[in-house]
Every structure is written in structure tokens, then in C-alpha cells.
Protein backbone atom coordinates (compact mmCIF):
# COMPACT_ATOMS: atom_id res chain seq x y z
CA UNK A 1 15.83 14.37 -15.28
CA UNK A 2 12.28 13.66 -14.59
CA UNK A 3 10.11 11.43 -17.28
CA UNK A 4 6.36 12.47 -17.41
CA UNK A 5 3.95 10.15 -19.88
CA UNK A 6 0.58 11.05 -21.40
CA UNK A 7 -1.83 9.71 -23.76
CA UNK A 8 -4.72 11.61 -25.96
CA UNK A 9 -6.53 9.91 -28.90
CA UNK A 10 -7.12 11.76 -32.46
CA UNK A 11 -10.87 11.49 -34.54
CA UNK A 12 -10.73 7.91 -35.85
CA UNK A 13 -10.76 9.36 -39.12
CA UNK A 14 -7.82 8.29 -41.90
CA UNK A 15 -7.77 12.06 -43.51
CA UNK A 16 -7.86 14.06 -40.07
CA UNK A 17 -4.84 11.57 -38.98
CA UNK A 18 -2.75 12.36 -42.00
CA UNK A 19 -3.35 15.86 -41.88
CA UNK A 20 -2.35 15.67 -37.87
CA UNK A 21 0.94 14.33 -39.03
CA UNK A 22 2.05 16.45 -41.66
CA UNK A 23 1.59 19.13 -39.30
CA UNK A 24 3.85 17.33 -36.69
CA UNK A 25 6.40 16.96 -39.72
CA UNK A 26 6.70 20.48 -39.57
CA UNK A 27 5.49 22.14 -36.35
CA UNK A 28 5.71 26.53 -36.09
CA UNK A 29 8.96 26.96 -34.49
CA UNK A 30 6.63 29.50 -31.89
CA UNK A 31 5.74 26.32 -30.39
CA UNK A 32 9.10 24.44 -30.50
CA UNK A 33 10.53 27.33 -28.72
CA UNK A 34 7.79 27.39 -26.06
CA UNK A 35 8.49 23.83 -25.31
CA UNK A 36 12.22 24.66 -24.78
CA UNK A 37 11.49 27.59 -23.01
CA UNK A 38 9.58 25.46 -20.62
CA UNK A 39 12.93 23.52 -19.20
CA UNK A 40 11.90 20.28 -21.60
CA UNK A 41 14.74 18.48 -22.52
CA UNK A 42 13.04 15.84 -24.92
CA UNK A 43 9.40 14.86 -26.63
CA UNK A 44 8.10 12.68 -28.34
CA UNK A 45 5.09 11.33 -29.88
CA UNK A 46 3.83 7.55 -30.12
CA UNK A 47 0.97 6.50 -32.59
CA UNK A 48 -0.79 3.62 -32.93
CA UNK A 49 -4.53 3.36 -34.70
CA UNK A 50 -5.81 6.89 -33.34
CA UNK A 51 -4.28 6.77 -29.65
CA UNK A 52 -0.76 9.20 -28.96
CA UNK A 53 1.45 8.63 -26.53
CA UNK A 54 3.53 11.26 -25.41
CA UNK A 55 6.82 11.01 -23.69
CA UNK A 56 8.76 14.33 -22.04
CA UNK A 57 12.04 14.35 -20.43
CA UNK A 58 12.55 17.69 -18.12
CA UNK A 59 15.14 19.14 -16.01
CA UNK A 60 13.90 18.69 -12.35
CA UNK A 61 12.89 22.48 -12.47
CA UNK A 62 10.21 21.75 -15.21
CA UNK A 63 6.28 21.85 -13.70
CA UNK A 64 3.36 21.05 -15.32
CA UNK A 65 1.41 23.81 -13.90
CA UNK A 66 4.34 26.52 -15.01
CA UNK A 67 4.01 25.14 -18.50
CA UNK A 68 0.21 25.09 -18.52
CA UNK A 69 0.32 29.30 -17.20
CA UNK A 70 3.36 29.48 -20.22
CA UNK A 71 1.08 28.00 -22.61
CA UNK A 72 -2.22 29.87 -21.14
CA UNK A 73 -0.32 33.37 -21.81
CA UNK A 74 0.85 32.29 -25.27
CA UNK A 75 -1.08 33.40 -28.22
CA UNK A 76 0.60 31.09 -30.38
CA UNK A 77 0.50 28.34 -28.61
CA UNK A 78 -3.36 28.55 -27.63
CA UNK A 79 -3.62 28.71 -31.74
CA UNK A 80 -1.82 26.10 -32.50
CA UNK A 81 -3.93 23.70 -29.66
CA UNK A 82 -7.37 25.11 -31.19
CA UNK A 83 -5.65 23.99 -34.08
CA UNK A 84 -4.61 20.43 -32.98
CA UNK A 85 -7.83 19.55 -31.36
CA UNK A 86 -9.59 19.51 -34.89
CA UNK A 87 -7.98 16.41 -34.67
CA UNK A 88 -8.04 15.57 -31.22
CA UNK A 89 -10.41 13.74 -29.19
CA UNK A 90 -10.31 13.22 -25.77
CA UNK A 91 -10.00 9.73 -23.74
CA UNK A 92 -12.81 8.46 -22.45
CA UNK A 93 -11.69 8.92 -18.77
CA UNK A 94 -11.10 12.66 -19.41
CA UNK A 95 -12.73 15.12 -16.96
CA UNK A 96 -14.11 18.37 -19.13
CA UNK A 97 -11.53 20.38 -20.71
CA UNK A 98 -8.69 17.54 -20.63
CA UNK A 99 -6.91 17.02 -22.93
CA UNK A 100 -3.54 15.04 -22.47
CA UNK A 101 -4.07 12.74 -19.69
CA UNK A 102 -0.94 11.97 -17.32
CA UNK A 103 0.09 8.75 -17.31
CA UNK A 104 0.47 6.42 -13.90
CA UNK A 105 3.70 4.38 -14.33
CA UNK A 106 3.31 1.07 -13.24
CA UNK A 107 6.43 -0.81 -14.03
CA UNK A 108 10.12 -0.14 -14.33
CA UNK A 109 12.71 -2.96 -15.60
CA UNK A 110 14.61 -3.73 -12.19
């Protein structure tokens, strides 16, 4: 099982944050199934102010770029990120286009 870590910020706006949410309360099942199609075994989300934190656990099969061509060919899931970056913003560091920025690990309890 392979861990991958990213981070993405949301509009530092209360109401947009709320709204981004309640939509992650109750996300289309189109896009849960693309994730498990995808060979990820586990996700979640971290907030704190407007920065995310995303954590994904994947069977050593998983690759970023097959999920990015999964997700490129996927109506449904290239709605639901036009969707999502309403709310999004991205980091400061972010090259055009980038969104969720991969994570460098740096530390692991011995």
C-alpha cells in the first residue's frame, strides 16, 4: 500500500467553505466510484482555516498519471472539479493549471 499526500487551499471565504463541505457530506456517487475504480483504497480530507490536506492510500498498481487520463476522460468527474474549484484556490507555489499539489514527506516516526 502506497501513501500519497497533497494539499490545496479553498477562497478564504466563510460561505464558499460551508458550501465546499456540505458538498463533501454528500459527494455524486459518479465520483466515489471513479476514485475506486482508480485502485484507491482510502481518502481523506484535512481542514484547517482554508488549507486541505489530502491523504490517499492505493494498492501499489495505483498511478497518478492513470488517474489523471481516468479523470481527463470522465465527464462527470471534470464537472464535478469545475464544480469544486468555485471554491478552490490554488497554493501559492502552484505552477498554472495545478491544482492539488503532492506532498514531499519529510519525516516518518522510527
Amino acid at each position: 500500500m502506497h501513501r500519497y499526500c497533497f494539499a490545496l487551499d479553498l477562497k478564504d471565504d466563510d460561505q464558499l467553505i460551508a458550501e465546499y463541505k456540505a458538498y463533501h457530506k454528500a459527494v455524486w456517487p459518479e465520483i466515489i466510484q471513479s476514485i475506486k475504480a482508480s485502485e484507491i483504497k482510502k481518502l481523506d480530507i484535512y481542514l484547517v482555516s482554508n488549507r486541505l490536506f489530502m491523504i490517499l492510500e492505493a494498492d501499489v498498481s495505483f498511478s497518478l498519471e492513470k488517474k489523471a487520463e481516468m479523470d481527463a476522460s470522465n465527464p462527470k468527474v471534470q464537472e464535478w472539479e469545475e464544480l469544486m474549484w468555485k471554491y478552490q484556490q490554488a497554493l501559492p507555489t502552484a505552477k498554472p493549471g495545478e491544482k492539488w499539489m503532492l506532498m514531499e514527506k519529510i519525516f516518518e516516526l522510527p
